[in-house]
C-alpha atoms as a PDB file:
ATOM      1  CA  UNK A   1     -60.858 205.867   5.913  1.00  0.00           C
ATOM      2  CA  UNK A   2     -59.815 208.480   8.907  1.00  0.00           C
ATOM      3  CA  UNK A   3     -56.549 207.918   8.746  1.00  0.00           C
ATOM      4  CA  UNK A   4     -55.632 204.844   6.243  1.00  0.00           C
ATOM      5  CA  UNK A   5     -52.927 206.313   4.723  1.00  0.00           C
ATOM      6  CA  UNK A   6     -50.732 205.091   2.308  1.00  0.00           C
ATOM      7  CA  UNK A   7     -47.538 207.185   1.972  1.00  0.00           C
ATOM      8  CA  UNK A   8     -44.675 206.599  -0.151  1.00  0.00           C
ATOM      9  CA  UNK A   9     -41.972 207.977   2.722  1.00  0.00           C
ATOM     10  CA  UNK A  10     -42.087 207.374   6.248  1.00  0.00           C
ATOM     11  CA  UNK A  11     -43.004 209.791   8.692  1.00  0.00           C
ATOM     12  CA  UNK A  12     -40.290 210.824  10.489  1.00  0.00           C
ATOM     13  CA  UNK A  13     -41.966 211.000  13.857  1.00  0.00           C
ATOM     14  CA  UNK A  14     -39.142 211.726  16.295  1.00  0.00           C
ATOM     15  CA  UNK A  15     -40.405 212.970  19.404  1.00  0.00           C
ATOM     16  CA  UNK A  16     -37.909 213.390  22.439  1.00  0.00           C
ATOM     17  CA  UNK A  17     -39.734 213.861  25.688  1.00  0.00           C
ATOM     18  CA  UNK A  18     -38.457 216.359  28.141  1.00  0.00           C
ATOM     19  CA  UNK A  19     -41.603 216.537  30.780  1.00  0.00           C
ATOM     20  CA  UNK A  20     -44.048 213.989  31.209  1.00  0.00           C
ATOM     21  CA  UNK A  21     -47.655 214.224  29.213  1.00  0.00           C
ATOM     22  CA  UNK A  22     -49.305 215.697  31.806  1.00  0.00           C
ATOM     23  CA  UNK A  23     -49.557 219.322  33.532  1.00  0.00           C
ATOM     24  CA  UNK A  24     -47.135 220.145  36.165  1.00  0.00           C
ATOM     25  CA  UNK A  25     -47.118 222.386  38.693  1.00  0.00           C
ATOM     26  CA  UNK A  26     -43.809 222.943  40.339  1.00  0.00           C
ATOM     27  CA  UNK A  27     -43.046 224.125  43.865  1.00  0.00           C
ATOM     28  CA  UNK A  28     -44.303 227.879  43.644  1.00  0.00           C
ATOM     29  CA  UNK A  29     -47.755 226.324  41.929  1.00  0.00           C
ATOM     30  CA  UNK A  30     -47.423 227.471  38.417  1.00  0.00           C
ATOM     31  CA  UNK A  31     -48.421 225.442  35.821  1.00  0.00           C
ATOM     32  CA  UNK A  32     -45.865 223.600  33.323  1.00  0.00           C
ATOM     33  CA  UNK A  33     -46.956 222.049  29.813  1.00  0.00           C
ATOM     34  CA  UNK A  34     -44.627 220.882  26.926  1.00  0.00           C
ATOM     35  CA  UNK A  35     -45.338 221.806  23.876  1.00  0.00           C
ATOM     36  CA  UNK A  36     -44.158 220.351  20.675  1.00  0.00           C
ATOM     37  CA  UNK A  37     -42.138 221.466  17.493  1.00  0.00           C
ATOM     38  CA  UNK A  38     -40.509 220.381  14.625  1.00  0.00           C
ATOM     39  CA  UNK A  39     -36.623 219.827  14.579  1.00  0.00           C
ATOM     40  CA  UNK A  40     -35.361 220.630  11.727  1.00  0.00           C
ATOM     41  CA  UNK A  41     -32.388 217.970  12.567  1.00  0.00           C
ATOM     42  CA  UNK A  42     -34.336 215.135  13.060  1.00  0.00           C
ATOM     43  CA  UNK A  43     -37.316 216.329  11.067  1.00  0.00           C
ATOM     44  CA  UNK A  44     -39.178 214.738  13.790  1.00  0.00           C
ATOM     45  CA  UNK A  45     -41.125 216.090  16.943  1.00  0.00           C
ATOM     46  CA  UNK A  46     -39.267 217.303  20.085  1.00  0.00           C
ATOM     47  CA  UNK A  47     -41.080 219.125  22.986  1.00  0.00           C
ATOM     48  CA  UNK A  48     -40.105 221.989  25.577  1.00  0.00           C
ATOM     49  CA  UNK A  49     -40.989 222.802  28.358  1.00  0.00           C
ATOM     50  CA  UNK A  50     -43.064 225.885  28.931  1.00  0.00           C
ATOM     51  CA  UNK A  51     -45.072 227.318  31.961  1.00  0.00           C
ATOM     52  CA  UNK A  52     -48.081 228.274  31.101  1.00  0.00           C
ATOM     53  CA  UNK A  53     -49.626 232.309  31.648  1.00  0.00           C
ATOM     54  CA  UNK A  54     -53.494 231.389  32.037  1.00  0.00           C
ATOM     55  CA  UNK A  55     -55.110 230.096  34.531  1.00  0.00           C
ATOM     56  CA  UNK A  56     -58.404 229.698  33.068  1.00  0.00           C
ATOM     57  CA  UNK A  57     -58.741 226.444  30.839  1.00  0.00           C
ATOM     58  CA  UNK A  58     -59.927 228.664  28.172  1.00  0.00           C
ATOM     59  CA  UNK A  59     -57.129 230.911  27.879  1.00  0.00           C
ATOM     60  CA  UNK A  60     -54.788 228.031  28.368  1.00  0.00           C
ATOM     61  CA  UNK A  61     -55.933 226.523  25.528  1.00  0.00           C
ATOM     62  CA  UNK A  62     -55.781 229.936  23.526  1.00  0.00           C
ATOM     63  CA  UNK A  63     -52.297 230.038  24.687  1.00  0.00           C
ATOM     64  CA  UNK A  64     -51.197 226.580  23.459  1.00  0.00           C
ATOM     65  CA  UNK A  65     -53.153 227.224  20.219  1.00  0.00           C
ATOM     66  CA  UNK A  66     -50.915 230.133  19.966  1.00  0.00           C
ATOM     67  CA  UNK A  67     -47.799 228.612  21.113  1.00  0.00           C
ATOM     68  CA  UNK A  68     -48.424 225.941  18.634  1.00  0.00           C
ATOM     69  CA  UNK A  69     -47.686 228.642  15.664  1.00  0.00           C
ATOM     70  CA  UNK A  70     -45.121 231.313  17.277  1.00  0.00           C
ATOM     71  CA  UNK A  71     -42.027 230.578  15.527  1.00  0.00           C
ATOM     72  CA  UNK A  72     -39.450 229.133  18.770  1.00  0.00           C
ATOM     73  CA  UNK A  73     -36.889 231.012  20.001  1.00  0.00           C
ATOM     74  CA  UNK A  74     -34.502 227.861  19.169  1.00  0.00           C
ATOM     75  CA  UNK A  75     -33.550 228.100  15.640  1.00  0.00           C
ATOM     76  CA  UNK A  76     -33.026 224.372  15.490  1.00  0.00           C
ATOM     77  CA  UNK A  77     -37.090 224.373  15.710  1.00  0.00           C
ATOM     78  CA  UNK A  78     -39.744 225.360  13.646  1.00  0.00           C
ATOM     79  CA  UNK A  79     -43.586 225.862  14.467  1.00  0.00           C
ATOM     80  CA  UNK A  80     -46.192 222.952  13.492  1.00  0.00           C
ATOM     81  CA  UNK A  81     -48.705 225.642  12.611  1.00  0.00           C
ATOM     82  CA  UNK A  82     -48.243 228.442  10.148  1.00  0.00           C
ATOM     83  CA  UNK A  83     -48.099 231.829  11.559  1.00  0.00           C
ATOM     84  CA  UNK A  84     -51.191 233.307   9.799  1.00  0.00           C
ATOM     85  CA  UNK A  85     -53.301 230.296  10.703  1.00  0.00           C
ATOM     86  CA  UNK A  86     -56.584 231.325  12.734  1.00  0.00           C
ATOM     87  CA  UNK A  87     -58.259 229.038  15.241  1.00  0.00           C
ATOM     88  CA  UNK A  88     -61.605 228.646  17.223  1.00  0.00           C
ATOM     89  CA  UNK A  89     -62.458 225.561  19.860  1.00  0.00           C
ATOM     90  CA  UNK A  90     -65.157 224.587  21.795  1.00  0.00           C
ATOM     91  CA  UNK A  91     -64.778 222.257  24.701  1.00  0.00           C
ATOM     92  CA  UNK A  92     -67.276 219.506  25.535  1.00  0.00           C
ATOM     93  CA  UNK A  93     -68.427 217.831  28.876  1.00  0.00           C
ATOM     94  CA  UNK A  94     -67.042 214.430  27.665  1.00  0.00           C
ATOM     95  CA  UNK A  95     -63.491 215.444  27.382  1.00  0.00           C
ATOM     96  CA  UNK A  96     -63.324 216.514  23.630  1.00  0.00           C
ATOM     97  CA  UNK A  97     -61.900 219.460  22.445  1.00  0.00           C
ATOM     98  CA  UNK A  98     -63.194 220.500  18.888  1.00  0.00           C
ATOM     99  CA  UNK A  99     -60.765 222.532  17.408  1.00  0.00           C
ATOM    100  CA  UNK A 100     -61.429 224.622  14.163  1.00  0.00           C
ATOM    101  CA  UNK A 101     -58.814 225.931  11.607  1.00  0.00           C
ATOM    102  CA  UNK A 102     -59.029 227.584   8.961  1.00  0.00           C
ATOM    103  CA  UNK A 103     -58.308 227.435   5.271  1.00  0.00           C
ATOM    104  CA  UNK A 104     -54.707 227.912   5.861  1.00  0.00           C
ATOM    105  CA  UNK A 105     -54.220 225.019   7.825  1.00  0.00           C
ATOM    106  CA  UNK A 106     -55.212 222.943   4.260  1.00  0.00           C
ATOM    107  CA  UNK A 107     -51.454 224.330   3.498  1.00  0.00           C
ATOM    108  CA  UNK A 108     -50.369 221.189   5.594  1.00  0.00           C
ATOM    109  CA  UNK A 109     -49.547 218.219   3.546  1.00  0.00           C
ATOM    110  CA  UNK A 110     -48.169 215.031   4.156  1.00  0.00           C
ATOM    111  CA  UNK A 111     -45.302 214.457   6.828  1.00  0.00           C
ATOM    112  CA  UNK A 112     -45.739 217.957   8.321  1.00  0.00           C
ATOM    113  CA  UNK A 113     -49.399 217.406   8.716  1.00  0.00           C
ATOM    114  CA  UNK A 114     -49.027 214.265  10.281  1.00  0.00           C
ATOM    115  CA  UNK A 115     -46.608 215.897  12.821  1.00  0.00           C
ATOM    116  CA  UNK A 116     -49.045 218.833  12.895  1.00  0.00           C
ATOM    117  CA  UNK A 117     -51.533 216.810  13.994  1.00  0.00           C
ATOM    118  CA  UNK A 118     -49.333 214.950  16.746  1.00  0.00           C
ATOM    119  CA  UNK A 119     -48.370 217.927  18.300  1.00  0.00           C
ATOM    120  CA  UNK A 120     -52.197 219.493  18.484  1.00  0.00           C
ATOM    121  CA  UNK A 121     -53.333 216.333  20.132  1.00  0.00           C
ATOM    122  CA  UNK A 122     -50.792 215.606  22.756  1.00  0.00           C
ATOM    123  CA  UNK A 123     -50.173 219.656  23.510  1.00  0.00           C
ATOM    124  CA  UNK A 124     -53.567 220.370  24.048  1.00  0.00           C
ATOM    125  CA  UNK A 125     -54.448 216.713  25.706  1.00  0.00           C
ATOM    126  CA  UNK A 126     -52.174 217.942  28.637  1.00  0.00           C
ATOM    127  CA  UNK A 127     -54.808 220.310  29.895  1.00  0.00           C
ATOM    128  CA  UNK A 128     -56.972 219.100  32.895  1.00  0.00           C
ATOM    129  CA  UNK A 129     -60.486 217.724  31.470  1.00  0.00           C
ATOM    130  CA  UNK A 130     -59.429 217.430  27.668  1.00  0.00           C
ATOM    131  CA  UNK A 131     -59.274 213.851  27.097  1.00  0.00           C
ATOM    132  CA  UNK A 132     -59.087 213.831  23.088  1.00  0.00           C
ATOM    133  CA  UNK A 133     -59.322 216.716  20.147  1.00  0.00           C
ATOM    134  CA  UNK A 134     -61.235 216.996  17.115  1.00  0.00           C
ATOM    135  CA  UNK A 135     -59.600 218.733  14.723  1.00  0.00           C
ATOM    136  CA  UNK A 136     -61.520 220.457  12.216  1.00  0.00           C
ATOM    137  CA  UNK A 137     -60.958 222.660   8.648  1.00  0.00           C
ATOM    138  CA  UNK A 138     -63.401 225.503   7.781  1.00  0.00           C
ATOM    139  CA  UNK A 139     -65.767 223.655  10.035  1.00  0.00           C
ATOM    140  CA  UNK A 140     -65.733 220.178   8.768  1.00  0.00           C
ATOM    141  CA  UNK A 141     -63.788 217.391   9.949  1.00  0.00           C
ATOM    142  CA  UNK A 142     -60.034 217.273   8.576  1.00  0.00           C
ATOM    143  CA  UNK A 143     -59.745 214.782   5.403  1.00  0.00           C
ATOM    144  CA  UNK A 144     -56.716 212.672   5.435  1.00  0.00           C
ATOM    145  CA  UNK A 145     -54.383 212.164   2.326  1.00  0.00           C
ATOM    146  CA  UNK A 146     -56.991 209.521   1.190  1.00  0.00           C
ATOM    147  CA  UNK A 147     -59.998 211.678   1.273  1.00  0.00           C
ATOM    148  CA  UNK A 148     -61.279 210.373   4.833  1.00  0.00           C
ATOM    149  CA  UNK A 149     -62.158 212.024   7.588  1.00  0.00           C
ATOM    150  CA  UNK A 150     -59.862 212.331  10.658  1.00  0.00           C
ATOM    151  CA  UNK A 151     -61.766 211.449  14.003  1.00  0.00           C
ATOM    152  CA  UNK A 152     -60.768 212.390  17.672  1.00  0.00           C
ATOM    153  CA  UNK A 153     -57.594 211.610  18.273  1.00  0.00           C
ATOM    154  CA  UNK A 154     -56.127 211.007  22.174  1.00  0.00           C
ATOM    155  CA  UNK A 155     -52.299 211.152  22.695  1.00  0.00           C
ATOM    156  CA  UNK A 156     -52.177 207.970  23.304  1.00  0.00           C
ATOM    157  CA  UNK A 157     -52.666 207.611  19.116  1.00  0.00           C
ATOM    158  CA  UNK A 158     -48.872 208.664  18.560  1.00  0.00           C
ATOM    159  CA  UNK A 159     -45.959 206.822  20.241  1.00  0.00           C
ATOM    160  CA  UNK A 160     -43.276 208.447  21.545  1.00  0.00           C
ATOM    161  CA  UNK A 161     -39.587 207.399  19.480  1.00  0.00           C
ATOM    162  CA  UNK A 162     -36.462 208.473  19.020  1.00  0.00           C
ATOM    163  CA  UNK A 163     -35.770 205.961  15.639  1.00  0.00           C
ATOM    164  CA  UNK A 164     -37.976 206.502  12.774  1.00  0.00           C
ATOM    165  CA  UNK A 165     -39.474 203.128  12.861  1.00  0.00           C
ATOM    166  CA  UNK A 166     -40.448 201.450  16.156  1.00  0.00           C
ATOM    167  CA  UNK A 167     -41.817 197.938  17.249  1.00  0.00           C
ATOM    168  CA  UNK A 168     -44.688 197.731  19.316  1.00  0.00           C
ATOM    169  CA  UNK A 169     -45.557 194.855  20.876  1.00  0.00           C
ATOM    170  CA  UNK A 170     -49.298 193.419  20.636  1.00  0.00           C
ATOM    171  CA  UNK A 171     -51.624 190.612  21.190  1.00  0.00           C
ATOM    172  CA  UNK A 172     -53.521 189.435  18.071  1.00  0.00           C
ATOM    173  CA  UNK A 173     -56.580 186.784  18.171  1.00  0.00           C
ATOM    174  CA  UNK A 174     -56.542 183.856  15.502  1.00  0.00           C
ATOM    175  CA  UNK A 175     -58.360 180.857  14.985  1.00  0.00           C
ATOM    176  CA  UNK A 176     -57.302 177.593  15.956  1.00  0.00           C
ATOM    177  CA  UNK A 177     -57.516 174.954  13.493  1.00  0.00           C
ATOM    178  CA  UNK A 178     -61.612 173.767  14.277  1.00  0.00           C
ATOM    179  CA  UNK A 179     -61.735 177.616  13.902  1.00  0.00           C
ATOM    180  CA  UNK A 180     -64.514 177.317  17.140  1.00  0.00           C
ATOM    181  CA  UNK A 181     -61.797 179.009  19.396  1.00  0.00           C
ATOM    182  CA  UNK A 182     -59.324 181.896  19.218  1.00  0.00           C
ATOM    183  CA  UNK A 183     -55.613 181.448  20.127  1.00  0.00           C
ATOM    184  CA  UNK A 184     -53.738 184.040  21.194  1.00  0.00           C
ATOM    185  CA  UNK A 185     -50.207 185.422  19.457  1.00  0.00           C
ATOM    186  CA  UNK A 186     -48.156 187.507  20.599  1.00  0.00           C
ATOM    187  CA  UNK A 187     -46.063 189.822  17.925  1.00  0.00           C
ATOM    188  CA  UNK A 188     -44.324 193.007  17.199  1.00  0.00           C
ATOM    189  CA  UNK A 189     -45.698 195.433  14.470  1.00  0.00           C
ATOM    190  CA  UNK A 190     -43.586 197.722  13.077  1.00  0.00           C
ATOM    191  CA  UNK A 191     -44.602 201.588  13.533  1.00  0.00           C
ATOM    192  CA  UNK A 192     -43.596 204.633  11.921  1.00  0.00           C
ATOM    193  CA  UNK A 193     -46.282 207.080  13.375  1.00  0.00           C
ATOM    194  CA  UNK A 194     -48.137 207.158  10.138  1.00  0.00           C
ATOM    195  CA  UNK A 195     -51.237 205.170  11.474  1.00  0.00           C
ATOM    196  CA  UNK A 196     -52.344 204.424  14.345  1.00  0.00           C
ATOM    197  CA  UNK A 197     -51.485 200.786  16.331  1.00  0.00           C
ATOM    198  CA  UNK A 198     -55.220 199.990  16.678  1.00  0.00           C
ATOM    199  CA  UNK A 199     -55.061 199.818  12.508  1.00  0.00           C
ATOM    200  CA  UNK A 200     -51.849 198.069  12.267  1.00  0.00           C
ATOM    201  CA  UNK A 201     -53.122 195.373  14.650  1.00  0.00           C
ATOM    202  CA  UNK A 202     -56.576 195.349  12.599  1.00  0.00           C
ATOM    203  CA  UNK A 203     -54.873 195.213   9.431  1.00  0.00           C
ATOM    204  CA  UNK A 204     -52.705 192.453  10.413  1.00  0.00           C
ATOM    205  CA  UNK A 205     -55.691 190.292  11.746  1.00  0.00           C
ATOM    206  CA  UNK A 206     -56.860 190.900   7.474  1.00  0.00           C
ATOM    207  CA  UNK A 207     -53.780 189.802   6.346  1.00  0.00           C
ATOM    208  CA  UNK A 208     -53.852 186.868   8.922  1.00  0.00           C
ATOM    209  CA  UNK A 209     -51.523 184.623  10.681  1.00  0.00           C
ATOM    210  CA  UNK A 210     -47.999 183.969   9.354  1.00  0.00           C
ATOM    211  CA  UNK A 211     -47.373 181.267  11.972  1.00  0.00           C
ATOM    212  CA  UNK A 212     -48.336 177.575  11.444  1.00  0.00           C
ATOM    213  CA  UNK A 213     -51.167 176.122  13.264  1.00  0.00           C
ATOM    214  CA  UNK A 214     -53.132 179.549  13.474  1.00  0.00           C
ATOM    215  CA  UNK A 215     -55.620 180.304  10.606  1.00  0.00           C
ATOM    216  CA  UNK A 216     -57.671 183.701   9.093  1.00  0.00           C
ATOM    217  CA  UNK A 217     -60.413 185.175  11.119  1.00  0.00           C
ATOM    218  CA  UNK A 218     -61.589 187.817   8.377  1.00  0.00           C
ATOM    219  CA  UNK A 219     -62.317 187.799   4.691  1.00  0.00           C
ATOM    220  CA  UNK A 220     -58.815 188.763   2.674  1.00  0.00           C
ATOM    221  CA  UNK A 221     -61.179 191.319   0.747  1.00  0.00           C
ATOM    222  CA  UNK A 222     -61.899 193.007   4.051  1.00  0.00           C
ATOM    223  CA  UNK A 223     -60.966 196.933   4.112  1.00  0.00           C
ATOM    224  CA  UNK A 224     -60.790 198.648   7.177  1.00  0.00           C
ATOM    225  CA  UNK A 225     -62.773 202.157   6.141  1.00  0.00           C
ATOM    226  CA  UNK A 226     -62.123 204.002   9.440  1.00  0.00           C
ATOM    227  CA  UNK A 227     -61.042 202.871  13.178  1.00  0.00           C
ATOM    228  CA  UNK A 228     -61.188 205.479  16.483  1.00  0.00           C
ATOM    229  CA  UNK A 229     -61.999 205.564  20.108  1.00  0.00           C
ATOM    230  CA  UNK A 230     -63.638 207.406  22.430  1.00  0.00           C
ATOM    231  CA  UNK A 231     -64.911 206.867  25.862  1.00  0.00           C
ATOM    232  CA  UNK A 232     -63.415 203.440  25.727  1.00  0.00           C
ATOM    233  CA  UNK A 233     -65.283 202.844  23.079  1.00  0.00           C
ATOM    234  CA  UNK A 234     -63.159 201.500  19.660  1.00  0.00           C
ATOM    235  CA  UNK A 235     -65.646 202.369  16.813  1.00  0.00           C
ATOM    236  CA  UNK A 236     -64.185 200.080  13.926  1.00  0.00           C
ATOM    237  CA  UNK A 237     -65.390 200.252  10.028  1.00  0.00           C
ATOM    238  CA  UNK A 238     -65.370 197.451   7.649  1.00  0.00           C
ATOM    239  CA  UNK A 239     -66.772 197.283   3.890  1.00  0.00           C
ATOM    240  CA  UNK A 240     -69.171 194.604   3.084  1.00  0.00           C
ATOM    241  CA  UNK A 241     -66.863 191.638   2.862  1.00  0.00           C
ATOM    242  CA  UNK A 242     -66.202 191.564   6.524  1.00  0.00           C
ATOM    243  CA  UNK A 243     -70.247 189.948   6.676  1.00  0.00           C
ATOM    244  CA  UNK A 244     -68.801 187.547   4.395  1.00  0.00           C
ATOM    245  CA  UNK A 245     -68.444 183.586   6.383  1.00  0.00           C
ATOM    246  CA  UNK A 246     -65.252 182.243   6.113  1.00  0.00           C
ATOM    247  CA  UNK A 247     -65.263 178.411   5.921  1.00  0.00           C
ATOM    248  CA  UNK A 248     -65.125 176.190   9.209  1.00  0.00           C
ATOM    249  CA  UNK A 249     -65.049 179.686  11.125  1.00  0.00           C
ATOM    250  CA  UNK A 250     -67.659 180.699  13.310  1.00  0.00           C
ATOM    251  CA  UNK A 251     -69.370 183.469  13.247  1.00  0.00           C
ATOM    252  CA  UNK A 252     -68.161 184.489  17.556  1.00  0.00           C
ATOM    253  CA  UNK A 253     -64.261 183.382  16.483  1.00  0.00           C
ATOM    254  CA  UNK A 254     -64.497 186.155  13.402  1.00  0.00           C
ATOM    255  CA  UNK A 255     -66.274 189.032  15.856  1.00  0.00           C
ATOM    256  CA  UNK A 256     -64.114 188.662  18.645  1.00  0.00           C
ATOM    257  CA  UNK A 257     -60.635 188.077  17.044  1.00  0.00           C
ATOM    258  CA  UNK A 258     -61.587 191.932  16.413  1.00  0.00           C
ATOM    259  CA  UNK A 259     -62.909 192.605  20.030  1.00  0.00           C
ATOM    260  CA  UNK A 260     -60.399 190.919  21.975  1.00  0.00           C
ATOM    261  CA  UNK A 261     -57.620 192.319  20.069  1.00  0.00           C
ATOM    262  CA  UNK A 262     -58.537 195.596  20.473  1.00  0.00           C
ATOM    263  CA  UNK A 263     -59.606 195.249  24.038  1.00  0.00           C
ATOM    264  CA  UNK A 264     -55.662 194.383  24.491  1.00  0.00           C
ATOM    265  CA  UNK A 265     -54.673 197.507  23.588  1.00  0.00           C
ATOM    266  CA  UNK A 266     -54.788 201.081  25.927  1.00  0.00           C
ATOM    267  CA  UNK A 267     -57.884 203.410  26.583  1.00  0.00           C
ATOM    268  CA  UNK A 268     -60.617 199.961  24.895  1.00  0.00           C
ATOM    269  CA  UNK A 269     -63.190 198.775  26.675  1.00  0.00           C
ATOM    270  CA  UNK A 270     -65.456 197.878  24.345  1.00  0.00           C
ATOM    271  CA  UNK A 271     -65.848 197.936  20.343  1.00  0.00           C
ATOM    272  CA  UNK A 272     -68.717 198.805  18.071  1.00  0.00           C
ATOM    273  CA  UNK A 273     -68.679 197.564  14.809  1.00  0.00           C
ATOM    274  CA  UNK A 274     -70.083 199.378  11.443  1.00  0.00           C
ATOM    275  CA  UNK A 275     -70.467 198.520   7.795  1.00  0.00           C
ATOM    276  CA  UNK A 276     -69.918 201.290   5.260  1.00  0.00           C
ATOM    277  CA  UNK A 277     -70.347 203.272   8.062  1.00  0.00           C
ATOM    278  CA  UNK A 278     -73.871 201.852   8.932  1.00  0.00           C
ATOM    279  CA  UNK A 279     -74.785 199.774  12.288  1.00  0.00           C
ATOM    280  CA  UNK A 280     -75.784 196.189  11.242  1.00  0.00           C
ATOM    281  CA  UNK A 281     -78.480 195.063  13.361  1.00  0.00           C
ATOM    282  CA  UNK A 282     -76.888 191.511  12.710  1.00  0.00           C
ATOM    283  CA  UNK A 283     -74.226 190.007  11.791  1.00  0.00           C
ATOM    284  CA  UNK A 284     -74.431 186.584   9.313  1.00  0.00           C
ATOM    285  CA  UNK A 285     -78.244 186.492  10.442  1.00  0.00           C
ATOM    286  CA  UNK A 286     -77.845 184.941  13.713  1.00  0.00           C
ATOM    287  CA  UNK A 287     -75.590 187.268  16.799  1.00  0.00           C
ATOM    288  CA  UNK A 288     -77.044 190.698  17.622  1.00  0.00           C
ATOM    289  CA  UNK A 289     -74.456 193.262  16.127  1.00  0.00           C
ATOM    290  CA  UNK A 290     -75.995 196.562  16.803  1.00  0.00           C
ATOM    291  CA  UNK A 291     -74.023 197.264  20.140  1.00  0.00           C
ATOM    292  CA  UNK A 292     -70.878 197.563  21.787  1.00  0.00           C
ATOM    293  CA  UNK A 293     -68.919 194.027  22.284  1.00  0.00           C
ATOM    294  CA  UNK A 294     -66.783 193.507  25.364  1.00  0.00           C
ATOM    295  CA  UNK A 295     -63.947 190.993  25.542  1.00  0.00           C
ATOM    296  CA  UNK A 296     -64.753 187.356  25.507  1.00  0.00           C
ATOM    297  CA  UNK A 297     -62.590 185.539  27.855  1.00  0.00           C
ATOM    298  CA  UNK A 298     -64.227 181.867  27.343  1.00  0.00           C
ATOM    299  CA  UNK A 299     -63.874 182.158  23.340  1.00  0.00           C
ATOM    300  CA  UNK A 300     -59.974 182.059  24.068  1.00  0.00           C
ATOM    301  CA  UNK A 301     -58.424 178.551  23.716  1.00  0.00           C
ATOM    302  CA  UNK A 302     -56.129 177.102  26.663  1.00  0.00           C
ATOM    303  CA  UNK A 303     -52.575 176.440  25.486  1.00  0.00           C
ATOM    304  CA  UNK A 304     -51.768 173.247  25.142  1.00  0.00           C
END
């Protein structure tokens, strides 16, 4: 899966903001960025502030790509990129930025590539026209700690926190006792920065409800493979037991607990499934399952 990973220590994502997530350009026009490191304090992510040389998108994102590895003048930092690592991008009309590394960059294990990554994304996402990066290894896709590959990734991926742990808040989609209807619950899930809050919310939806009078929408033997978005698109992965019926649930209550869930959550529209990375053409013989679902509103039951 892209980024199912299973760590035996928390990330210890820290990241203090001290400009917002976009460019700025202050009062004689030049362009301001932040751009992230690693304290060694907090071992966490913090950000500074820099102003930015280029003027060309290109260069800028040579610059940050550069900036990114240039050990900080702050000793209390370090870089999130090794100093001898070599780079090459390519920028696409949709808003992705491919970015290539090479071998070196496989150097980066665990924690520090997880904050590695962080810092890429929501550096470079700063830039005018670069919605999400790809970030690639010798030309291939980066593999997470599980063997999976890594898809674009938008800043909106990693939350910004001071604590090592956060709670998010998020609406989840259960069944109601008929199981014809969905009833919405509202909960916090626990983050550490290690995967992403569309999985967490997914992954709770698997391990189903732990308040009475809401029941399972998914198969217990579901796995979420791989989960990401683009375009407002969620693309999410299941093995095989996800086309598995559960009893007394119908087939619309299991499809759009996923859909609306997701749909709650920033930058989703819409959300394509797959199995083993395959588009069904069905799903349990009888709803079309080959294209994007939107959020069902009439699916939802009233409260009572």
């Amino acid at each position: 899966m892209k980024r199912q990973l299973v760590l035996t220590v928390l990330i210890m994502a820290a990241i203090v903001l001290t400009s917002c997530s976009r460019r700025q350009d202050n009062d004689d026009g030049e362009a301001k960025v932040s751009v992230y490191y690693i304290s060694t304090e907090t071992k966490g992510l913090i950000s500074e502030s820099y102003e930015l040389i280029s003027t060309e998108l290109s260069e800028q994102i040579n610059e940050l790509l550069y900036m990114l590895k240039k050990s900080p003048e702050n000793l209390a930092y370090k870089s999130v990129l090794p100093g001898d690592i070599k780079s090459e991008f390519a920028l696409n009309e949709d808003g992705s930025l491919a970015v290539n590394f090479d071998a070196v960059y496989s150097n980066l294990t665990g924690v520090d590539e997880i904050l590695a990554r962080a810092a890429i994304v929501k550096t470079l996402t700063q830039l005018p026209k670069i919605e999400y990066v790809q970030i690639n290894v010798n030309g291939n896709p980066l593999i997470d700690s599980n063997g999976n590959a890594v898809g674009p990734l938008t800043a909106e991926d990693f939350i910004d926190d001071t604590d090592t742990n956060t709670n998010y808040r998020v609406k989840l989609y259960f069944a109601n006792e008929k199981g014809d209807a969905l009833i919405e619950y509202d909960t916090d899930i626990n983050y550490s920065g290690v995967e992403t809050i569309e999985e967490l919310a997914i992954k709770q939806l698997i391990n189903g409800p732990t308040k009475m009078g809401l029941y399972d929408t998914i198969p217990k033997d579901t796995v979420l493979l791989d989960l990401y978005k683009t375009d407002g698109t969620c693309f999410v992965d299941f093995n095989e037991k996800f086309l598995e019926k559960l009893p007394d649930v119908t087939a619309d209550v299991s499809i759009y607990s996923v859909v609306n869930t997701l749909v709650e959550l920033p930058g989703i529209s819409k959300v394509q499934f797959r199995i083993n990375g395959e588009v069904q053409e069905t799903y349990l013989e009888s709803i079309d399952f080959d294209t994007p679902f939107e959020r069902n509103l009439n699916i939802i039951e009233a409260p009572k």
